[in-house]
C-alpha atoms as a PDB file:
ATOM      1  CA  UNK A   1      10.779 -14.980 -17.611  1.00  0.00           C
ATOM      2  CA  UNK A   2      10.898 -13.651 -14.069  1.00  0.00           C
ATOM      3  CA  UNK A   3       9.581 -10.410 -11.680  1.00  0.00           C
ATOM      4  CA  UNK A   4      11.844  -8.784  -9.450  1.00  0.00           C
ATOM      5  CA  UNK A   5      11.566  -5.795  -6.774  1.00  0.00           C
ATOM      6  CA  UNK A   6      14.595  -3.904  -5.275  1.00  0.00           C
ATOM      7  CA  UNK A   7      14.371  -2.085  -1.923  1.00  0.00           C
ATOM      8  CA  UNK A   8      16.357   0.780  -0.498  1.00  0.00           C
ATOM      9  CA  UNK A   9      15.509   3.451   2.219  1.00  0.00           C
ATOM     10  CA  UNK A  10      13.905   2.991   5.828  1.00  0.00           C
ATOM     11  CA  UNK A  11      14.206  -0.438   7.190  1.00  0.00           C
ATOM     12  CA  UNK A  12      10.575  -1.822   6.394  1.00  0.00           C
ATOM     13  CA  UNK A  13       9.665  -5.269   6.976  1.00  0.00           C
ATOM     14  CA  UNK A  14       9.966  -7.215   4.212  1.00  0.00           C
ATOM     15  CA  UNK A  15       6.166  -8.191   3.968  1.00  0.00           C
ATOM     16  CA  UNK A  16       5.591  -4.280   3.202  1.00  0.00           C
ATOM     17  CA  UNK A  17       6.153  -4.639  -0.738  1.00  0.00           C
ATOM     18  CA  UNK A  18       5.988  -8.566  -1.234  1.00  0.00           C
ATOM     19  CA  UNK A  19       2.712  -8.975   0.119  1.00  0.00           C
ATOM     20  CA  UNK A  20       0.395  -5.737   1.014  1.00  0.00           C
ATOM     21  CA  UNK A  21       0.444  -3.581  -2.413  1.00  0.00           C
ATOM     22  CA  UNK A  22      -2.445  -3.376  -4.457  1.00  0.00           C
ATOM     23  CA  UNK A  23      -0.246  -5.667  -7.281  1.00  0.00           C
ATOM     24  CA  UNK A  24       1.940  -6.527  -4.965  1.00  0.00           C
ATOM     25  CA  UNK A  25       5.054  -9.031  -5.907  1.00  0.00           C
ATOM     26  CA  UNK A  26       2.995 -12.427  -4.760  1.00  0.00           C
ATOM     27  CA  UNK A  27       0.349 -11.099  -6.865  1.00  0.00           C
ATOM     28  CA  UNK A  28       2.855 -10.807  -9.877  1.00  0.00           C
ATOM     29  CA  UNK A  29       3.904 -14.445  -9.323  1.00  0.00           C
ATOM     30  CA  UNK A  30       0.482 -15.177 -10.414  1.00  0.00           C
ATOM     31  CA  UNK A  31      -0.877 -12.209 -12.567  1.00  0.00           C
ATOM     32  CA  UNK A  32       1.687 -10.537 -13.872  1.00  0.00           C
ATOM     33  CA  UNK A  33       1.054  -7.675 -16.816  1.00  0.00           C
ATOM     34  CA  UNK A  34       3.830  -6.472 -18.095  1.00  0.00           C
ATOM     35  CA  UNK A  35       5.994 -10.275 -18.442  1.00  0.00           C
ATOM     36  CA  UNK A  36       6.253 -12.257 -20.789  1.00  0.00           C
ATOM     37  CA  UNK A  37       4.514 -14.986 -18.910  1.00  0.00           C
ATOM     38  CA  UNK A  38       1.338 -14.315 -17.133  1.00  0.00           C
ATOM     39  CA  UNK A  39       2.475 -16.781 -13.759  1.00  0.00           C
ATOM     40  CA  UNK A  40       5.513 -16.968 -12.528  1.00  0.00           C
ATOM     41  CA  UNK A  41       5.294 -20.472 -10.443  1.00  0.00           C
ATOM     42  CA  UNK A  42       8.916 -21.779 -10.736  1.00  0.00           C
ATOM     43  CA  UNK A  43      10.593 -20.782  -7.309  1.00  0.00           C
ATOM     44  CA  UNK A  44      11.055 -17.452  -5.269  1.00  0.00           C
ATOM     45  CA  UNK A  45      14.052 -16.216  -3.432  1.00  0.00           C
ATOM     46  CA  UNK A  46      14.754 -12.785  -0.956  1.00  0.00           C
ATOM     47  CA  UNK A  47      17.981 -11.566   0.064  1.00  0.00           C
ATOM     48  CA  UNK A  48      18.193  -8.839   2.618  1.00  0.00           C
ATOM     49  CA  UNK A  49      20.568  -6.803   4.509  1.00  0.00           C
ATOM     50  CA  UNK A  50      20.678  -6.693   8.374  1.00  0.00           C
ATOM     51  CA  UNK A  51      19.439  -2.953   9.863  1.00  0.00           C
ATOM     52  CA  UNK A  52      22.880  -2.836  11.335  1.00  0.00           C
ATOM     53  CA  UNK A  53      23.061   1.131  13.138  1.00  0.00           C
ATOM     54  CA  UNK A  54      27.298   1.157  12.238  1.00  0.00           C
ATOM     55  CA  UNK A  55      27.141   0.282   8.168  1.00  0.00           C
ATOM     56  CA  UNK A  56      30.701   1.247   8.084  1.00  0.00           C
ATOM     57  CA  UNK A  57      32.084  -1.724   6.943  1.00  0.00           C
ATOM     58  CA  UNK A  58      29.817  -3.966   4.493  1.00  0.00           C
ATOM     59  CA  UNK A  59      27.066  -6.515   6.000  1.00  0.00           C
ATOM     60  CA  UNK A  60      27.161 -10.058   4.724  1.00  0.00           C
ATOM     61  CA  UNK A  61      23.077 -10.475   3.201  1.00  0.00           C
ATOM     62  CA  UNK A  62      20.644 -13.164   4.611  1.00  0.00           C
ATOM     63  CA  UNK A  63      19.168 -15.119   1.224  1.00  0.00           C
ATOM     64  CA  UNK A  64      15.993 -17.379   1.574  1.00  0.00           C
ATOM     65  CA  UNK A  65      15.285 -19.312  -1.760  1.00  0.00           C
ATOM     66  CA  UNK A  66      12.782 -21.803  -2.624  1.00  0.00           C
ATOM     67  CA  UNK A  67      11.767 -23.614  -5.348  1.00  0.00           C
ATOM     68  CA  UNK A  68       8.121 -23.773  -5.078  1.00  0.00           C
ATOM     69  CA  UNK A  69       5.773 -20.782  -6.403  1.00  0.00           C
ATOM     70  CA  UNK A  70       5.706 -17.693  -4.105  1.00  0.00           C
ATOM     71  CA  UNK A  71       1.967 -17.527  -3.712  1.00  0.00           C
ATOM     72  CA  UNK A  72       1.997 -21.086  -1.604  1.00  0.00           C
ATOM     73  CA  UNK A  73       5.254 -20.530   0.069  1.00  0.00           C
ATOM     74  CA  UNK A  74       4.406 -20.419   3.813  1.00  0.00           C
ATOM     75  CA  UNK A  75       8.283 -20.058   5.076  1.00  0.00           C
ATOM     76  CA  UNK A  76       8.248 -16.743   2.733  1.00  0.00           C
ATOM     77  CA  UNK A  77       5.115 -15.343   4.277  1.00  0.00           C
ATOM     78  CA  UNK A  78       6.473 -15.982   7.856  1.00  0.00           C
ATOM     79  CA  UNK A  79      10.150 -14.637   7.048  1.00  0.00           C
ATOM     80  CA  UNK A  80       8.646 -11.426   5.216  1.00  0.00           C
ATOM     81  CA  UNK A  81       6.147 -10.550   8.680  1.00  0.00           C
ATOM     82  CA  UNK A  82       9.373 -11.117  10.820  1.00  0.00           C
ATOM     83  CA  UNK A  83      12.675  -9.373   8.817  1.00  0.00           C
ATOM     84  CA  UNK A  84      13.217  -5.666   8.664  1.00  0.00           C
ATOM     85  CA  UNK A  85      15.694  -4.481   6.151  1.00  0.00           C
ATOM     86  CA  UNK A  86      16.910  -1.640   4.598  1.00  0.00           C
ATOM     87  CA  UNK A  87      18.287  -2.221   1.667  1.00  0.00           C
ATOM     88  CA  UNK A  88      16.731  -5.980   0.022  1.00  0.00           C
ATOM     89  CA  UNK A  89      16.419  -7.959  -3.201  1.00  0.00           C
ATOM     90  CA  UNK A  90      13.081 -10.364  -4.123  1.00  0.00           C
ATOM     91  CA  UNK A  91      12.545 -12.430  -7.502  1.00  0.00           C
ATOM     92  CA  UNK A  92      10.054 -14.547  -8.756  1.00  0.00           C
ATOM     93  CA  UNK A  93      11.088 -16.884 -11.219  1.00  0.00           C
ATOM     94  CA  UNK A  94       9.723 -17.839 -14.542  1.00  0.00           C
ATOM     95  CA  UNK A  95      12.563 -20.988 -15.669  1.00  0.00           C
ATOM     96  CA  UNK A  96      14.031 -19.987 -19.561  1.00  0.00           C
ATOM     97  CA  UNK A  97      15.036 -23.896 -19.536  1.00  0.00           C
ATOM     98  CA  UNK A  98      17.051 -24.713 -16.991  1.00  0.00           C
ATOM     99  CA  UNK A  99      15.812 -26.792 -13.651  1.00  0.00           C
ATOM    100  CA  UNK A 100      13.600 -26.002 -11.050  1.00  0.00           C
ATOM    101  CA  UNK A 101      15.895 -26.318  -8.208  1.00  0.00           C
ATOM    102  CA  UNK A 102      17.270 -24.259  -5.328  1.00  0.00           C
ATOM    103  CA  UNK A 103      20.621 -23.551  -6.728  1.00  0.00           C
ATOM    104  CA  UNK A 104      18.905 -21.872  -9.987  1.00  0.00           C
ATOM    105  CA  UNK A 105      16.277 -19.506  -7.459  1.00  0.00           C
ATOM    106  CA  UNK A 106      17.405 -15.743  -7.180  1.00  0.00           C
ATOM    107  CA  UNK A 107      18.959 -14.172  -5.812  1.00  0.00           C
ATOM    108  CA  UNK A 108      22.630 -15.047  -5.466  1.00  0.00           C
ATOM    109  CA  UNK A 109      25.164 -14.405  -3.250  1.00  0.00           C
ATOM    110  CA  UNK A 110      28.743 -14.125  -3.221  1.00  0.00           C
ATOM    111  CA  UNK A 111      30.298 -12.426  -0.043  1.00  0.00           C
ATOM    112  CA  UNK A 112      28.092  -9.040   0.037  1.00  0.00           C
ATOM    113  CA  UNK A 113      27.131  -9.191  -2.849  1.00  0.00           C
ATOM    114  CA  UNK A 114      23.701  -9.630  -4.501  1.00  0.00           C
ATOM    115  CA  UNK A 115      22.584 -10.192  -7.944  1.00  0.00           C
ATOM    116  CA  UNK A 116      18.828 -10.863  -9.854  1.00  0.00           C
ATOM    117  CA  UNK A 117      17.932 -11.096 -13.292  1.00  0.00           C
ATOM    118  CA  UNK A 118      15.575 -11.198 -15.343  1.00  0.00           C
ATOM    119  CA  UNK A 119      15.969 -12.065 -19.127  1.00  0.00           C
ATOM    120  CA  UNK A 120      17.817 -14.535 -20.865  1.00  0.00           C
ATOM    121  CA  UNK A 121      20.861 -15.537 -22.688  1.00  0.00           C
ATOM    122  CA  UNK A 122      19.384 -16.459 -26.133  1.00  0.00           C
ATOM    123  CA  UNK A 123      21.312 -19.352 -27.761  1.00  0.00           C
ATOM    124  CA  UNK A 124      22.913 -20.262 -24.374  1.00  0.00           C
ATOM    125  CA  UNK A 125      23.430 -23.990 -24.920  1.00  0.00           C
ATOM    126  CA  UNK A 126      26.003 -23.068 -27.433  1.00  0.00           C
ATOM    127  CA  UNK A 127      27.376 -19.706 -25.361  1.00  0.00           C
ATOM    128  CA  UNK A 128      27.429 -21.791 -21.990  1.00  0.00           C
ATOM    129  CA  UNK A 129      31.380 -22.904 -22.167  1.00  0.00           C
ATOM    130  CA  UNK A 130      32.541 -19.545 -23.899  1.00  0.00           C
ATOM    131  CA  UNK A 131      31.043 -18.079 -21.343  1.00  0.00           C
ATOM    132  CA  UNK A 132      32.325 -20.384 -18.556  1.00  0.00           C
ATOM    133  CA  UNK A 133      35.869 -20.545 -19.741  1.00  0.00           C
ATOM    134  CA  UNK A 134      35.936 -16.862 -19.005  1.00  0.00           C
ATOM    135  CA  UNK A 135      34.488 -17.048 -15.014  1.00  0.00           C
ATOM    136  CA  UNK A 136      38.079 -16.277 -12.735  1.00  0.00           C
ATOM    137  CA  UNK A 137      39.293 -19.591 -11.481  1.00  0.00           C
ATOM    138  CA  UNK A 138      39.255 -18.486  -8.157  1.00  0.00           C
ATOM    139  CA  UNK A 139      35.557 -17.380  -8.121  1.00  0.00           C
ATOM    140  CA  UNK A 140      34.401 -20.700 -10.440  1.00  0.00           C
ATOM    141  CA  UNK A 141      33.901 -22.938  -7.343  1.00  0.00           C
ATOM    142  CA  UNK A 142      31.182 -20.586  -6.406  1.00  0.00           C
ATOM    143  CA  UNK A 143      28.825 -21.187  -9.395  1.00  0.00           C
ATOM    144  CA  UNK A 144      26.178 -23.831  -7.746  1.00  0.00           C
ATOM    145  CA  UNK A 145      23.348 -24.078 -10.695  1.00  0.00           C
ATOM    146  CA  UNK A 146      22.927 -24.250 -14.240  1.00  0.00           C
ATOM    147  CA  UNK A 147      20.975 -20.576 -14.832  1.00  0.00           C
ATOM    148  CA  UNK A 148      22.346 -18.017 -17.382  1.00  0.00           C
ATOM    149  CA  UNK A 149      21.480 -15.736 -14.810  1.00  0.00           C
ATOM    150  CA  UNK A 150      24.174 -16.711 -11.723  1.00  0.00           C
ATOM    151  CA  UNK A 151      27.105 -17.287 -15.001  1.00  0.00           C
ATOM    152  CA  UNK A 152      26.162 -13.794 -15.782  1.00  0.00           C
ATOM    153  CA  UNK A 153      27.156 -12.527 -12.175  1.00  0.00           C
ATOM    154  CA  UNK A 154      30.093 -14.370 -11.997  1.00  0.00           C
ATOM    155  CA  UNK A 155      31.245 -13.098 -15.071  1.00  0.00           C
ATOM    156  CA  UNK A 156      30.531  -9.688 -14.027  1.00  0.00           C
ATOM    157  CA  UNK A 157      32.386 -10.546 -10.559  1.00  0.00           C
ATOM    158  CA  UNK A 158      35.729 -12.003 -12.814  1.00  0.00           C
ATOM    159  CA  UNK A 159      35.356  -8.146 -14.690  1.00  0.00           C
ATOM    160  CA  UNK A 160      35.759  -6.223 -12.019  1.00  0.00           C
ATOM    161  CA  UNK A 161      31.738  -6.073 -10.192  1.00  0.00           C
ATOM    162  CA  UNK A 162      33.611  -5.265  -6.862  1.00  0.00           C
ATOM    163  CA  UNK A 163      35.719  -2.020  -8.869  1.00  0.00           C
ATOM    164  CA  UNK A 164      32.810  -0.651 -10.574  1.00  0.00           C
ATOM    165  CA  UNK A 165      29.963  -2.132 -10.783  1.00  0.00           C
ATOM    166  CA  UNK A 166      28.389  -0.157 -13.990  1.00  0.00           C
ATOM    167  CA  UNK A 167      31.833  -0.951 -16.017  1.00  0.00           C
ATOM    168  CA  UNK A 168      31.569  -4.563 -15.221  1.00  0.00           C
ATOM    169  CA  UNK A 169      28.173  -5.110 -16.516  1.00  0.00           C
ATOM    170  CA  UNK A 170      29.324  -3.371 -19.660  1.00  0.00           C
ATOM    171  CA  UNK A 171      32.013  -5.373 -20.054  1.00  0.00           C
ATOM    172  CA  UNK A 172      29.674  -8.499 -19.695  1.00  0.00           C
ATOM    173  CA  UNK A 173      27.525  -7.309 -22.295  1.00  0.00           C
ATOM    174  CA  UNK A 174      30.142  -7.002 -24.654  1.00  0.00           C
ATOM    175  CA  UNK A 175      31.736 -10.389 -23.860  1.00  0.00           C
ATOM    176  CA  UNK A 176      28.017 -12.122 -24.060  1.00  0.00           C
ATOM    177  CA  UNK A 177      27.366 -10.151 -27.713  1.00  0.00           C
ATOM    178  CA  UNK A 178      30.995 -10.645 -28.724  1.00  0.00           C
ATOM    179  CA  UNK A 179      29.934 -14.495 -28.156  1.00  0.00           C
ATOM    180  CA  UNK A 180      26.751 -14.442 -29.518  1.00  0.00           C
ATOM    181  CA  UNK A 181      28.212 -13.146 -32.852  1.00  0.00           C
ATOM    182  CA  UNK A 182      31.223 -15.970 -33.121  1.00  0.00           C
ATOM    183  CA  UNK A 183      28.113 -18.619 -32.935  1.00  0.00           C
ATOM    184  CA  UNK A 184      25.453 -17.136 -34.819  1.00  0.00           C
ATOM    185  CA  UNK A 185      23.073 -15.975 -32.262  1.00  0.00           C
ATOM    186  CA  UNK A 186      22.209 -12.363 -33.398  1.00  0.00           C
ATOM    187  CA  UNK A 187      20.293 -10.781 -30.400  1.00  0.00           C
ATOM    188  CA  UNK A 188      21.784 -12.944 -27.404  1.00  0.00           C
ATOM    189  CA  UNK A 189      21.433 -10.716 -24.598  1.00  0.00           C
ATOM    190  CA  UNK A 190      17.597  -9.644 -22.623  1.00  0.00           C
ATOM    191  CA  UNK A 191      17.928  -8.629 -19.089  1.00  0.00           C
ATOM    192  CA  UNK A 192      16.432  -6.430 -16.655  1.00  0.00           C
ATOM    193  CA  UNK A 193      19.603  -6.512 -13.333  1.00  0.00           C
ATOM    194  CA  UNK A 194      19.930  -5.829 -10.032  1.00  0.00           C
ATOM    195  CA  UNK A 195      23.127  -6.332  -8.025  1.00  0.00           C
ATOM    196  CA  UNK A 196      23.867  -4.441  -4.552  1.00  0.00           C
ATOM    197  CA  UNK A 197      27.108  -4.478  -2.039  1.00  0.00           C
ATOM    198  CA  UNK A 198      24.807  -3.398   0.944  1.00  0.00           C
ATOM    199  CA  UNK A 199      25.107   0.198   1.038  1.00  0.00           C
ATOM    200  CA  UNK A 200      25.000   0.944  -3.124  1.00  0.00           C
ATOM    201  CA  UNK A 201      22.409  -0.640  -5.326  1.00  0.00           C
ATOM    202  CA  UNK A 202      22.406  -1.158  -8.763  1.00  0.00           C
ATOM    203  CA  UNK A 203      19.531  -1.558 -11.201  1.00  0.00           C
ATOM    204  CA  UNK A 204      20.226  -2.092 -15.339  1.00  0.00           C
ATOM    205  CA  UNK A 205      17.824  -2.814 -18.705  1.00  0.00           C
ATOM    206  CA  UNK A 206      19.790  -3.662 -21.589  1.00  0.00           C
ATOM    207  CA  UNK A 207      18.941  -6.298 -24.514  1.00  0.00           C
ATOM    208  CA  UNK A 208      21.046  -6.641 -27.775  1.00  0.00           C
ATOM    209  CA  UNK A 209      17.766  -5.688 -30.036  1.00  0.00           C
ATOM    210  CA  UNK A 210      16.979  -2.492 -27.826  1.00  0.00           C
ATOM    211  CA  UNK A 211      13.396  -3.849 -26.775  1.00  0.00           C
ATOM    212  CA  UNK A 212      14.460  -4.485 -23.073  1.00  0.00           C
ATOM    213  CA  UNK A 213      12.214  -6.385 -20.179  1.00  0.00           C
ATOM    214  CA  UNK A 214       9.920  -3.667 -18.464  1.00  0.00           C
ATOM    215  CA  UNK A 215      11.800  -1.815 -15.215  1.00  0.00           C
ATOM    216  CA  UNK A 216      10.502   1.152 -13.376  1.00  0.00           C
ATOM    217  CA  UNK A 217      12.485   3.456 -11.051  1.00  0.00           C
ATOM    218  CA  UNK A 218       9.780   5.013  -7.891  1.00  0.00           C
ATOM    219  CA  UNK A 219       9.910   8.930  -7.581  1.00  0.00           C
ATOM    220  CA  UNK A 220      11.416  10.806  -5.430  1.00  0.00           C
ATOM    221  CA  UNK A 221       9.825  10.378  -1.731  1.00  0.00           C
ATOM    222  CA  UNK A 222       9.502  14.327  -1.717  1.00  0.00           C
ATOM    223  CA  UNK A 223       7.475  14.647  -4.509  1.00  0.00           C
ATOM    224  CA  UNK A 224       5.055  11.663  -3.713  1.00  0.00           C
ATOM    225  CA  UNK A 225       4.487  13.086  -0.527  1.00  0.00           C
ATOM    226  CA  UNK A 226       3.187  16.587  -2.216  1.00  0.00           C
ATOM    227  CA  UNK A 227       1.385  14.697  -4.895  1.00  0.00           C
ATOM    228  CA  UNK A 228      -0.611  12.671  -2.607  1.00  0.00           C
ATOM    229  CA  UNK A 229      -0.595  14.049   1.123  1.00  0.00           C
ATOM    230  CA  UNK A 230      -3.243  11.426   2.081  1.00  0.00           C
ATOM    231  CA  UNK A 231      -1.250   8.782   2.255  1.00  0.00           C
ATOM    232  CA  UNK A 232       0.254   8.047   5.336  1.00  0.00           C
ATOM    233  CA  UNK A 233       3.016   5.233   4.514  1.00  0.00           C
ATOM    234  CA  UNK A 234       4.454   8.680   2.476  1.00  0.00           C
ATOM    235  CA  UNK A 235       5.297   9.722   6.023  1.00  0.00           C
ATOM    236  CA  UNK A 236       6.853   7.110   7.618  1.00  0.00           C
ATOM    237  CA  UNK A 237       9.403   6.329   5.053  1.00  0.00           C
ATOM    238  CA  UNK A 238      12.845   8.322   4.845  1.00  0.00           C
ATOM    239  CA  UNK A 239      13.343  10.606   1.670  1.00  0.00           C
ATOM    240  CA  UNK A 240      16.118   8.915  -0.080  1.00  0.00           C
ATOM    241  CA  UNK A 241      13.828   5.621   0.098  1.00  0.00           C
ATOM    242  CA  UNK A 242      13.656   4.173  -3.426  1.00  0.00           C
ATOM    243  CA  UNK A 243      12.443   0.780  -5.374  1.00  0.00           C
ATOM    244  CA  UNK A 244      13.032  -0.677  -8.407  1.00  0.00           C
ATOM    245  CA  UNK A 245      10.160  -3.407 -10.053  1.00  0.00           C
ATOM    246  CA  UNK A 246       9.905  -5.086 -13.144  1.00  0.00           C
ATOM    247  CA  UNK A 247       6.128  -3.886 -12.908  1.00  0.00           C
ATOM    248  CA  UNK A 248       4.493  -0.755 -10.464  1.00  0.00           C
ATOM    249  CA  UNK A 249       3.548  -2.671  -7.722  1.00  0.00           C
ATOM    250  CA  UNK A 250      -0.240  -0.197  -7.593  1.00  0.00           C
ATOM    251  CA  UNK A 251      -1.726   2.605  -9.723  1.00  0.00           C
ATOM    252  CA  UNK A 252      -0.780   5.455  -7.391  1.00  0.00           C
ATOM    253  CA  UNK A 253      -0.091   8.454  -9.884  1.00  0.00           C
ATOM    254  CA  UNK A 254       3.028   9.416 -10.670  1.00  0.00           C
ATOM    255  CA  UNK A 255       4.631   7.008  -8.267  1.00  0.00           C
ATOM    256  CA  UNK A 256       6.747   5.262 -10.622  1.00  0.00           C
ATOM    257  CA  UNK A 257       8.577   6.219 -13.954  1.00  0.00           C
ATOM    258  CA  UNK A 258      10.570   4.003 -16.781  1.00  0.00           C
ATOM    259  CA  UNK A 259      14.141   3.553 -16.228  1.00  0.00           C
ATOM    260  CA  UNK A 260      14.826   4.164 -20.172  1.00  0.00           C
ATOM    261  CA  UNK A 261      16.557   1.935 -22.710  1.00  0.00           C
ATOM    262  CA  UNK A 262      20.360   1.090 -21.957  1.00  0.00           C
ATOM    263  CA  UNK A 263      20.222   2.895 -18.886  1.00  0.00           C
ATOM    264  CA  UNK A 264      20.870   2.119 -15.251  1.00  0.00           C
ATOM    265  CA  UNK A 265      19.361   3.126 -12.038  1.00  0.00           C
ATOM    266  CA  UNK A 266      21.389   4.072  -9.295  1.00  0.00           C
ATOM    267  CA  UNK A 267      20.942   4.398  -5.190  1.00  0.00           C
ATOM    268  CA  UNK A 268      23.139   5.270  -2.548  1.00  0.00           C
ATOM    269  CA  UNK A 269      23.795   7.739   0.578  1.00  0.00           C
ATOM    270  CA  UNK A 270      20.026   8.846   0.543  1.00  0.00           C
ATOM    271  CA  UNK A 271      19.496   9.845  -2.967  1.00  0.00           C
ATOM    272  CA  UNK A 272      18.585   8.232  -6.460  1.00  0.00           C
ATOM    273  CA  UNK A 273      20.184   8.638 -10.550  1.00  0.00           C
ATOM    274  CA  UNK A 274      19.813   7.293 -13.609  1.00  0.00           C
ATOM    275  CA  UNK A 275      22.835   7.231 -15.917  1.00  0.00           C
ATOM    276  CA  UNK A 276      22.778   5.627 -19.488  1.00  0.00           C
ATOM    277  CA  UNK A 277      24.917   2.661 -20.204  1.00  0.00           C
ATOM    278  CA  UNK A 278      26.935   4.639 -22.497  1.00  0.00           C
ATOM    279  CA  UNK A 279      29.520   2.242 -24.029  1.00  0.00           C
ATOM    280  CA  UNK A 280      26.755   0.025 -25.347  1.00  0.00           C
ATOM    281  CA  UNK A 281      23.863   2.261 -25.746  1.00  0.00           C
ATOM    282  CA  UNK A 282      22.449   2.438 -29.378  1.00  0.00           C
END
């Protein structure tokens, strides 16, 4: 499957977390621990939010994807030195199936919106039109590849992403078990999400059989600092500055905790939550 990171807090450039930490995401692509495949090779994408000083209305994100494997992609390397963002999505892919191609690399956009995934729709050959069939007309010209991934955020877009985002991806849960069921797929859903607007982010782990895709939510700023004074990035950083991984990205202790089962993470104005997915929780 895939490895993802989630940024929110101090603009940082982007090279900060892709690149420099001990287990860093380029390091993932090729040694993951925690994934179901040890290398993720099959294309890399970042999507990041200008460090614009009036956020009062929402910024339009910046996406780079590519298809070939993060750890040899010079234009990533270059663009991660050079781009500071505060708020910014990255995902290395591991293909379930479908093509390696640029339409099928995470993340994707649609207006200020971002969304990355990790997981898979089991069965999704026979879910696919279902599915399709029940994308808005008006937002189906959109969908560019073949993923499970990018039908899964336009089907969250058609059921009401923009309103409220955690009600959405409920309701895409149910409508992705309710067609898993009428075809005889009986655990269709795995998926470790993460979807932002530019000033809110979003992170969710969910799978039908309640054995979700590793994702860990990084502690408070405030604490960190008093658990390990020596380190100087501590400092620098604001203290509603959070990220989300699909793996700790170093061994620093206490740095990073589980975002439990059917449960979301949640970021905005400075400060950090996690809430359970209630309405399909176990």
């Amino acid at each position: 499957m895939c490895r993802w990171l989630a940024y929110s807090g101090s603009p940082i450039a982007l090279a900060e977390l892709l690149y420099k930490p001990q287990h860093s995401l380029i390091d993932q692509s090729r040694h993951a621990r925690m994934g179901v495949e040890t290398t993720n090779g099959d294309g890399c994408g970042v999507g990041w939010y200008p460090d614009l000083a009036d956020r009062a209305s929402p910024a339009e994100p910046a996406v780079f994807r590519a298809t070939g494997p993060a750890w040899s992609e010079r234009n990533l390397l270059e663009l991660a030195r050079c781009v500071r963002s505060p708020l910014f999505l990255a995902h290395i892919r591991a293909s379930t199936g479908t093509a390696v191609q640029q339409s099928n690399c995470h993340p994707f956009r649609y207006g200020h919106w971002l969304w990355m995934h990790n997981g898979a729709i089991h069965g999704f050959p026979e879910l696919k039109r279902d599915l399709a069939l029940l994308i808005d007309p008006s937002l189906y010209p959109y969908v560019e590849g073949s993923t499970d991934s990018e039908l899964m955020f336009y089907l969250a877009l058609s059921l009401g992403l923009r309103d409220d985002a955690p009600r959405a991806v409920e309701r895409m849960i149910r409508t992705i078990e309710e067609a898993g069921q009428r075809h005889g797929v009986p655990a269709p859903l795995q998926m470790t999400v993460a979807v932002s607007d530019g000033s809110r982010l979003w992170a969710f782990r969910y799978s039908t059989e309640h054995r979700s895709r590793s994702l860990f939510f990084s502690t408070d700023v405030r604490t960190l600092r008093t658990l390990h004074p020596e380190v100087a990035a501590l400092k620098e950083v604001a203290d509603g500055t959070r990220i989300v991984v699909s793996e700790p990205l170093g061994d620093l202790e206490g740095a990073w905790h589980e975002v439990p089962e059917s449960s979301y993470a949640y970021v905005a104005d400075g400060h950090g939550e996690l809430h359970p997915l209630s309405s399909v929780a176990a």
